[in-house]
PDB file of N, CA and C in Angstrom:
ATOM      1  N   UNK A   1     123.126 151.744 141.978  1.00  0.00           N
ATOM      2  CA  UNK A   1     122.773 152.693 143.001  1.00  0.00           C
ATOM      3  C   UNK A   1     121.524 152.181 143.713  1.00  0.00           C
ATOM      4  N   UNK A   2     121.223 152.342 145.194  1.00  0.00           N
ATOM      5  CA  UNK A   2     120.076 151.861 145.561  1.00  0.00           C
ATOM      6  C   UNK A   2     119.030 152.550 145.313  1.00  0.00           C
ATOM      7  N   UNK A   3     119.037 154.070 145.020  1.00  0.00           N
ATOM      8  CA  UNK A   3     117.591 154.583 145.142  1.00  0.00           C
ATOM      9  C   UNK A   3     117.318 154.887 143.476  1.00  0.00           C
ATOM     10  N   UNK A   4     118.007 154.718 142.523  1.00  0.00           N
ATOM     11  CA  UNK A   4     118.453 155.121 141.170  1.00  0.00           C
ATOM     12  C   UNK A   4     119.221 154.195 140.007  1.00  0.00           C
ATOM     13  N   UNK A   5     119.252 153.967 139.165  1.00  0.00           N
ATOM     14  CA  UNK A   5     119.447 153.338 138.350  1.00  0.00           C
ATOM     15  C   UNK A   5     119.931 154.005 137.306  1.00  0.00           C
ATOM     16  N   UNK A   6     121.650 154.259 136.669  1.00  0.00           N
ATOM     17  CA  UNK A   6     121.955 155.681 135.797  1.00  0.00           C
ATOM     18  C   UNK A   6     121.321 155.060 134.659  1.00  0.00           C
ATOM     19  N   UNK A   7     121.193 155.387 133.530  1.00  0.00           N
ATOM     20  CA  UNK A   7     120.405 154.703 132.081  1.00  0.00           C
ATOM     21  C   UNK A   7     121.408 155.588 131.323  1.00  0.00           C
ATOM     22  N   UNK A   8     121.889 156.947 131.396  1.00  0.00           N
ATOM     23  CA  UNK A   8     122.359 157.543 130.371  1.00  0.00           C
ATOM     24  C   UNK A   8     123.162 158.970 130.999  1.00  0.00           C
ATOM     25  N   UNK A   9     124.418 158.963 130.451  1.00  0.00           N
ATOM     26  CA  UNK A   9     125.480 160.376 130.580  1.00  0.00           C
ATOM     27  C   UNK A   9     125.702 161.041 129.393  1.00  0.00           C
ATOM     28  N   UNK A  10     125.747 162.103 128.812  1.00  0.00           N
ATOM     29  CA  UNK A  10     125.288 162.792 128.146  1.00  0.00           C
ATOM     30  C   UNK A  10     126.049 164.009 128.153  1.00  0.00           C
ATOM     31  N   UNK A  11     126.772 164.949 127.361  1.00  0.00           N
ATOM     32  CA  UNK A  11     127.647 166.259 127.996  1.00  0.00           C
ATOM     33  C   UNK A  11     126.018 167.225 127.208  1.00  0.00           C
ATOM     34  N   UNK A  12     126.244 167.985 127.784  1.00  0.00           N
ATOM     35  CA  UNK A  12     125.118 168.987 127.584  1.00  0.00           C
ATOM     36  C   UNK A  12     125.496 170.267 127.104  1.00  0.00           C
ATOM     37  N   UNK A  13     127.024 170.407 127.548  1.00  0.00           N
ATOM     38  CA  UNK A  13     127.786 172.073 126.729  1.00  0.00           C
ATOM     39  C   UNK A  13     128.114 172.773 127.737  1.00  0.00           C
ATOM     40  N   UNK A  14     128.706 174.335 127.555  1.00  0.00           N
ATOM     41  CA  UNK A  14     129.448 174.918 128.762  1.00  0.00           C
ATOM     42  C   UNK A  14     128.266 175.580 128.883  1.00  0.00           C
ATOM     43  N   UNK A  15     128.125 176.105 130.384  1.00  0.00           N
ATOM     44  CA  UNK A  15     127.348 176.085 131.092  1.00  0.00           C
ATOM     45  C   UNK A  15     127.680 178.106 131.290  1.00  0.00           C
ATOM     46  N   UNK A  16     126.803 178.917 131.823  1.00  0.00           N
ATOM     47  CA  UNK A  16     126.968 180.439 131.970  1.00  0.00           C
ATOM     48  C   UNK A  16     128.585 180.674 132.538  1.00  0.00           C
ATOM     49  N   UNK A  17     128.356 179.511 133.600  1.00  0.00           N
ATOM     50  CA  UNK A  17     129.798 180.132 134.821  1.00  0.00           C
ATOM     51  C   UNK A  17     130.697 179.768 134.175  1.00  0.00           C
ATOM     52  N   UNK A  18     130.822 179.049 132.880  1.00  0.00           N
ATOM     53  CA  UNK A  18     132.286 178.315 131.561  1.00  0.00           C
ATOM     54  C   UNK A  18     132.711 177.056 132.190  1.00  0.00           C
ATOM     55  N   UNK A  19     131.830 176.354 132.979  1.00  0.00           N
ATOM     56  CA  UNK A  19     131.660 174.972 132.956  1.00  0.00           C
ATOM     57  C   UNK A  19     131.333 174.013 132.619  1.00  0.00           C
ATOM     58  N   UNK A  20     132.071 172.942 132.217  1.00  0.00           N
ATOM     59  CA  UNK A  20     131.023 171.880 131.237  1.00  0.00           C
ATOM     60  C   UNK A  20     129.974 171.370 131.979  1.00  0.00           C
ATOM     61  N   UNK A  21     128.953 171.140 131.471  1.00  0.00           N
ATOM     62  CA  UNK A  21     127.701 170.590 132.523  1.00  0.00           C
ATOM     63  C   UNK A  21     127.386 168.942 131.503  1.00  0.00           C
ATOM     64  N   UNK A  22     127.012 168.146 132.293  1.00  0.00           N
ATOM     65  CA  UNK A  22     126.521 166.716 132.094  1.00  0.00           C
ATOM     66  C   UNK A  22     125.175 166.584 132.631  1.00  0.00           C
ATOM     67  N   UNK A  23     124.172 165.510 131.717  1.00  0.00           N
ATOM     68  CA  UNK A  23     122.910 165.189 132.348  1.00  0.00           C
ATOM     69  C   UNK A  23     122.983 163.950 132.249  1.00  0.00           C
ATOM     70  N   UNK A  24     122.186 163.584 132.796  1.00  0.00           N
ATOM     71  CA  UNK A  24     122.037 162.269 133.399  1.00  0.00           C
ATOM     72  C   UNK A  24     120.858 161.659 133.971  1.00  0.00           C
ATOM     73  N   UNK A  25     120.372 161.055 133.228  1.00  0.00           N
ATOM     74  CA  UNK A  25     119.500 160.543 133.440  1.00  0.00           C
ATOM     75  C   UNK A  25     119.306 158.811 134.001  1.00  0.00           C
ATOM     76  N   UNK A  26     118.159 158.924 134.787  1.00  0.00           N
ATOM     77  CA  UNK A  26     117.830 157.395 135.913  1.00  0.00           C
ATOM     78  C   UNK A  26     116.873 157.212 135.498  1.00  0.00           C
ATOM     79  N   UNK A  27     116.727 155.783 135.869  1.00  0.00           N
ATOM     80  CA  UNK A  27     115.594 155.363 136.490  1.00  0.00           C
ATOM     81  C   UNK A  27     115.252 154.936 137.654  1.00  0.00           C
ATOM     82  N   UNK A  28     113.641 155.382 138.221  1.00  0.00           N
ATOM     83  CA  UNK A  28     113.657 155.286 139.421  1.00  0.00           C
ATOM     84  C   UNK A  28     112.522 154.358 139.601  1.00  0.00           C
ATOM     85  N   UNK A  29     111.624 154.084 140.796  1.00  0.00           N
ATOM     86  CA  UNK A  29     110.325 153.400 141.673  1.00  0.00           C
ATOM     87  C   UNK A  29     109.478 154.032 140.396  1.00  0.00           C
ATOM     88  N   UNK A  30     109.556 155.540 140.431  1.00  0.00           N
ATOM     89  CA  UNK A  30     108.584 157.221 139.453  1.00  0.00           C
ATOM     90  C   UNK A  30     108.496 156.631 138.614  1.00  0.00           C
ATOM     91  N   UNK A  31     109.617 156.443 137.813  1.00  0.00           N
ATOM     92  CA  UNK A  31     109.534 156.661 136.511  1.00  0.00           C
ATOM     93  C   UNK A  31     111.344 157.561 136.025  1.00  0.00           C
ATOM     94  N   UNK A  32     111.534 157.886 135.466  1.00  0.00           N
ATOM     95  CA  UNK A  32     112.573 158.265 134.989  1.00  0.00           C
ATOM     96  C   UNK A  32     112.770 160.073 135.158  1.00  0.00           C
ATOM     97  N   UNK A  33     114.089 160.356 135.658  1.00  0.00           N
ATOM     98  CA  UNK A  33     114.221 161.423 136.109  1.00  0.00           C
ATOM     99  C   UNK A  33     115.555 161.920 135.703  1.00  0.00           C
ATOM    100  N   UNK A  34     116.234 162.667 135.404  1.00  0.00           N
ATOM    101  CA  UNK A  34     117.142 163.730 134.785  1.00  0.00           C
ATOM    102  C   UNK A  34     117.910 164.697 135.888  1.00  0.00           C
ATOM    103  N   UNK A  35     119.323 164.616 135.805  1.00  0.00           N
ATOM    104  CA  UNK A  35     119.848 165.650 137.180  1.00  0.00           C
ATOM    105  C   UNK A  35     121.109 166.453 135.936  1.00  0.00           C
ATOM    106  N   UNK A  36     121.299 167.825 136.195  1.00  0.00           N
ATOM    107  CA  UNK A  36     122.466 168.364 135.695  1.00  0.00           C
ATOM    108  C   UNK A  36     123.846 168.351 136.946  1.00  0.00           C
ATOM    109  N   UNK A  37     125.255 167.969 136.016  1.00  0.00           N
ATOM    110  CA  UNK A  37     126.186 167.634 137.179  1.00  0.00           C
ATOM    111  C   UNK A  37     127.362 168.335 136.295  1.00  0.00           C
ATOM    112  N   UNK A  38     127.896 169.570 137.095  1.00  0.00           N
ATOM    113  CA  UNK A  38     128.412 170.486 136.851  1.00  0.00           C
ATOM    114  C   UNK A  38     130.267 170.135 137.232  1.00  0.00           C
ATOM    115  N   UNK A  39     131.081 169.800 136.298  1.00  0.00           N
ATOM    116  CA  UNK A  39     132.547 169.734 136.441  1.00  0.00           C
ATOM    117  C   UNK A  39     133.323 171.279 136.459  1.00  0.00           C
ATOM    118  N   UNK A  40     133.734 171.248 137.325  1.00  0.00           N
ATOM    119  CA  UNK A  40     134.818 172.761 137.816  1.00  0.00           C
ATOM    120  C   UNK A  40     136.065 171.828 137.667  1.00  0.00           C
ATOM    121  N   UNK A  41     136.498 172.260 137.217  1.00  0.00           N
ATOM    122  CA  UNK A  41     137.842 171.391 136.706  1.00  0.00           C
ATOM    123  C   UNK A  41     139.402 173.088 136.553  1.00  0.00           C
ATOM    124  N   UNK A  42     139.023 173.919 137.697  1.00  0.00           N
ATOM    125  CA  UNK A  42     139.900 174.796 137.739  1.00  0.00           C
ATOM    126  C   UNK A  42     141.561 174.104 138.615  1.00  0.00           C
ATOM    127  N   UNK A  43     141.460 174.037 139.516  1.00  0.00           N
ATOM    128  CA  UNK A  43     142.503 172.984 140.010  1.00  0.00           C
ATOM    129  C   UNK A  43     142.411 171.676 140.133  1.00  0.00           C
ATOM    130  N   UNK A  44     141.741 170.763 141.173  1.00  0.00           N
ATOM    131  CA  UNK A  44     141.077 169.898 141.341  1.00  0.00           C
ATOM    132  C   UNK A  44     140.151 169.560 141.102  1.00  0.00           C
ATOM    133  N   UNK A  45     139.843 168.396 139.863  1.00  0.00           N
ATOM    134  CA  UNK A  45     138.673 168.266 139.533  1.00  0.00           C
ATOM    135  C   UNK A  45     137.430 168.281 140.647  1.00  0.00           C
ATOM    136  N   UNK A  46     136.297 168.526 140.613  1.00  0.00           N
ATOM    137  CA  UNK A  46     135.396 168.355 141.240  1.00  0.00           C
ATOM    138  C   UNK A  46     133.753 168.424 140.231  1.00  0.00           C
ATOM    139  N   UNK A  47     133.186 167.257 140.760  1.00  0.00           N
ATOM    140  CA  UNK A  47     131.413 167.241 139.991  1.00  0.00           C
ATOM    141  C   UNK A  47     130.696 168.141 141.329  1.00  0.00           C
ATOM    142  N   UNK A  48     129.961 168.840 140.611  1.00  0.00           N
ATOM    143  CA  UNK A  48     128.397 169.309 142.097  1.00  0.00           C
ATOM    144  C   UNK A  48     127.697 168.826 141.101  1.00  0.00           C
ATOM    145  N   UNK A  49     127.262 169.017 142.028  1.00  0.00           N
ATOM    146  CA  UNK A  49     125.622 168.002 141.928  1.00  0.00           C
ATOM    147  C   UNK A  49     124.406 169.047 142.312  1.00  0.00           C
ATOM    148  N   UNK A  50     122.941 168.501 141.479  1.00  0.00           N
ATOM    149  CA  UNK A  50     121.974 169.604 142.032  1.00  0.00           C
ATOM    150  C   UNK A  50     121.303 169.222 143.538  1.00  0.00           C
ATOM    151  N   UNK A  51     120.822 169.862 144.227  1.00  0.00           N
ATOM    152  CA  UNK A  51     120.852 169.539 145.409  1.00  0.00           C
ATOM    153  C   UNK A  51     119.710 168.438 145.086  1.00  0.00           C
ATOM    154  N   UNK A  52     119.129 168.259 144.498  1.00  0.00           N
ATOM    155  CA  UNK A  52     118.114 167.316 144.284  1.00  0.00           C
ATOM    156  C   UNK A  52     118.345 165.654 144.484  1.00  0.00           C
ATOM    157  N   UNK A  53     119.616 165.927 143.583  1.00  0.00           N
ATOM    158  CA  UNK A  53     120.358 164.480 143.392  1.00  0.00           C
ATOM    159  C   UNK A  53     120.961 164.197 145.151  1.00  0.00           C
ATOM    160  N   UNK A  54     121.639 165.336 145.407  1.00  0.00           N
ATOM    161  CA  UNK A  54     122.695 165.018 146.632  1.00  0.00           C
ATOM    162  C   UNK A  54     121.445 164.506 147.251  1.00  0.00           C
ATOM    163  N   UNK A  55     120.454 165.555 147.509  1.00  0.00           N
ATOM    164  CA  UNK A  55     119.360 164.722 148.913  1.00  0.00           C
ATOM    165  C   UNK A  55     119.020 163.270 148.572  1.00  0.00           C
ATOM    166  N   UNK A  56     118.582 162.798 147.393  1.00  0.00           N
ATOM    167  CA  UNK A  56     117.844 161.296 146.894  1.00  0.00           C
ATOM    168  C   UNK A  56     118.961 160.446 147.292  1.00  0.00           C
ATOM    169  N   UNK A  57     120.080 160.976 147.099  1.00  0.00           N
ATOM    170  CA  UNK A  57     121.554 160.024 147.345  1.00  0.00           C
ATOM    171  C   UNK A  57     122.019 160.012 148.317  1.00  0.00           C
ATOM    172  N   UNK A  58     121.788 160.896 149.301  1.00  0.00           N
ATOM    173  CA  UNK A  58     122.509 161.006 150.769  1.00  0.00           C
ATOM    174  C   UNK A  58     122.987 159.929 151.083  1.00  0.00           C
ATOM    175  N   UNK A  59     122.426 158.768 151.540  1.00  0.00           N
ATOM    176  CA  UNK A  59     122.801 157.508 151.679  1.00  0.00           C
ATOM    177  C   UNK A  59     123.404 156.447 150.991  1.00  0.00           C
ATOM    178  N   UNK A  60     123.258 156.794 149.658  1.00  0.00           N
ATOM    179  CA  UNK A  60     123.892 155.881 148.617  1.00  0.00           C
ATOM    180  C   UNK A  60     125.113 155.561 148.466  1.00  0.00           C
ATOM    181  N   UNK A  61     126.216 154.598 148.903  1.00  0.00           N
ATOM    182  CA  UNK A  61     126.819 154.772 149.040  1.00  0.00           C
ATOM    183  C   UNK A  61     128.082 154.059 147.310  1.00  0.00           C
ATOM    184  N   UNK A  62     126.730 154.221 146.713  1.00  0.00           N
ATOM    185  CA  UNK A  62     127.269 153.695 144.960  1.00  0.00           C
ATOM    186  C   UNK A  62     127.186 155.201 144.762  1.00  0.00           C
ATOM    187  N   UNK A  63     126.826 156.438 145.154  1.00  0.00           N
ATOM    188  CA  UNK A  63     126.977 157.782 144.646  1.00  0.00           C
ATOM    189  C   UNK A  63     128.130 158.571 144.037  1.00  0.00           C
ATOM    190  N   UNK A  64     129.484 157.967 144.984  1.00  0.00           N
ATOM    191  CA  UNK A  64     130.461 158.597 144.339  1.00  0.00           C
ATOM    192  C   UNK A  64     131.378 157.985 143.107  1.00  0.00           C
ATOM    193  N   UNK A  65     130.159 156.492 143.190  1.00  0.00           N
ATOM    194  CA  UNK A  65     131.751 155.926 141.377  1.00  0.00           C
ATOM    195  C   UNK A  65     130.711 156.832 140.479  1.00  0.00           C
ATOM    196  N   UNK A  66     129.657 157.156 140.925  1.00  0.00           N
ATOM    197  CA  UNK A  66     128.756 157.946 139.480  1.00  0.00           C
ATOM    198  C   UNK A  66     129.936 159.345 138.869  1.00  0.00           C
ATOM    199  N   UNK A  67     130.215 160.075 140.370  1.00  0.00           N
ATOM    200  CA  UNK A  67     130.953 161.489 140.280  1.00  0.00           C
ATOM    201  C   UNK A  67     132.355 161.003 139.220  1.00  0.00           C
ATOM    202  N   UNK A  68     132.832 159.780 140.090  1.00  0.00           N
ATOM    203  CA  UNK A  68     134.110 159.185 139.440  1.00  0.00           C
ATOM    204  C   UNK A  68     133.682 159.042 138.151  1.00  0.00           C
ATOM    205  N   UNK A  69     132.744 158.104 137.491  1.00  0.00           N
ATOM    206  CA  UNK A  69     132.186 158.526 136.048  1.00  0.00           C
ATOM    207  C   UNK A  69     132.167 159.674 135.104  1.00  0.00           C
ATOM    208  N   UNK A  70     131.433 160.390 135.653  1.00  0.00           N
ATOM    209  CA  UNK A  70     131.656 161.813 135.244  1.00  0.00           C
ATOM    210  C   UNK A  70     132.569 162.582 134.860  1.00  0.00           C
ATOM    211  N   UNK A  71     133.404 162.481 135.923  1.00  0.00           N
ATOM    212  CA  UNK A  71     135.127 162.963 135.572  1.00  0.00           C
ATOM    213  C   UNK A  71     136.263 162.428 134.216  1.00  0.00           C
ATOM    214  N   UNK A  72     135.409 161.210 134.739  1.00  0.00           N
ATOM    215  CA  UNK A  72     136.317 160.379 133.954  1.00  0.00           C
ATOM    216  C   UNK A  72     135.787 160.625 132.248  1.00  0.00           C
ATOM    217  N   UNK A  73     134.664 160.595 131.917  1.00  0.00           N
ATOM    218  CA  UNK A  73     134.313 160.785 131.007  1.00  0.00           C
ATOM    219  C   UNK A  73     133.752 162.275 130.159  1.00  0.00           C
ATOM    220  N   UNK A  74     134.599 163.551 131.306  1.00  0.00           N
ATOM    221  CA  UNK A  74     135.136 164.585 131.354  1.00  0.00           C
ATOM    222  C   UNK A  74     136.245 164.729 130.488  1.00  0.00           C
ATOM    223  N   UNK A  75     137.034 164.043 131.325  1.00  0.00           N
ATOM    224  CA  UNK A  75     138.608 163.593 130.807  1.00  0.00           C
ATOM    225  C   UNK A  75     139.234 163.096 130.186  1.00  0.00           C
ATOM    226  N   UNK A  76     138.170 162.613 129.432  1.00  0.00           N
ATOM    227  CA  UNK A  76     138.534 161.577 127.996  1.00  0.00           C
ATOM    228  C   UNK A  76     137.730 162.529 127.132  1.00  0.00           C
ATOM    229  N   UNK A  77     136.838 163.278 127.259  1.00  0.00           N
ATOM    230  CA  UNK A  77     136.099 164.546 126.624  1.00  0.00           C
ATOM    231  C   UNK A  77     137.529 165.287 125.970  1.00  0.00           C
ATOM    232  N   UNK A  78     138.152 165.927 127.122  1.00  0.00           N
ATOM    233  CA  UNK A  78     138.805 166.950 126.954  1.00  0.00           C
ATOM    234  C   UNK A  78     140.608 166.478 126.249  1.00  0.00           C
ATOM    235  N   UNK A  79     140.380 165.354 126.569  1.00  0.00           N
ATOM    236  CA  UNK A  79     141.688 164.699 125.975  1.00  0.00           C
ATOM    237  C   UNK A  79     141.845 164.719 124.415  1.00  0.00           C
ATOM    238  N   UNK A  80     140.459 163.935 124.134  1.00  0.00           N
ATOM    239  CA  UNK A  80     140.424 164.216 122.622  1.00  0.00           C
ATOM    240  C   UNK A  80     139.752 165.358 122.005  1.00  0.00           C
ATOM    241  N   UNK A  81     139.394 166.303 122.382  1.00  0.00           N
ATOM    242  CA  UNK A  81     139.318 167.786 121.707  1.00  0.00           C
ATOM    243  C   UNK A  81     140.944 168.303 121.726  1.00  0.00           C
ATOM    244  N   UNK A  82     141.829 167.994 122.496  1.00  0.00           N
ATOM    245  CA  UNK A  82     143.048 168.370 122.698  1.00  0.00           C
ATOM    246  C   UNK A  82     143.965 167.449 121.760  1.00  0.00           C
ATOM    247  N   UNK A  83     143.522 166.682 121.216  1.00  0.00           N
ATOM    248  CA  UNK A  83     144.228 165.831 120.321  1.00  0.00           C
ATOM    249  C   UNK A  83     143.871 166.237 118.960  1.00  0.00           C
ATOM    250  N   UNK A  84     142.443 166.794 118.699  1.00  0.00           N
ATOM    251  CA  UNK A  84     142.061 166.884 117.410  1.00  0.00           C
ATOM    252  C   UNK A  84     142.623 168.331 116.552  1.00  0.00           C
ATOM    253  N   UNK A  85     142.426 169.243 118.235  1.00  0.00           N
ATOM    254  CA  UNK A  85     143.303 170.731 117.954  1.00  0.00           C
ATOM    255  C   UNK A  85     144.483 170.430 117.092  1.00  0.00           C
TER     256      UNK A  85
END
């Protein structure tokens, strides 16, 4: 990523609204910084993001294999809890 550097993905647990939430942590120019990235996975998967992240990333255009990450490692989450059931 140009403005960010991921170091670590992390599931964090379901979240109030019964969403799984992920953190994630960078490194940056700062020093190291932490964003929560929220999977709604009701029809179409989709990550949000805190607006924090979207603004630092606006331009980034390595931003969306991160989301693709996420999902993906959503989806291999939920695959094997569904296997172990």
């Amino acid at each position: 990523m140009l403005t960010m550097q991921p170091l670590l993905l992390r599931a964090q647990g379901e979240g109030a609204d019964g969403f799984q939430s992920y953190l994630v942590s960078f490194e940056t120019g700062e020093g190291e910084v932490e964003y929560v990235f929220t999977v709604d996975d009701r029809d179409i998967p989709v990550v949000r993001a805190a607006d924090e992240y979207t603004d630092a990333t606006l331009c980034d255009p390595f931003a969306p294999n991160l989301y693709k990450a996420i999902l993906n490692f959503h989806s291999a989450r939920r695959t094997a809890a569904s296997a172990i059931s």
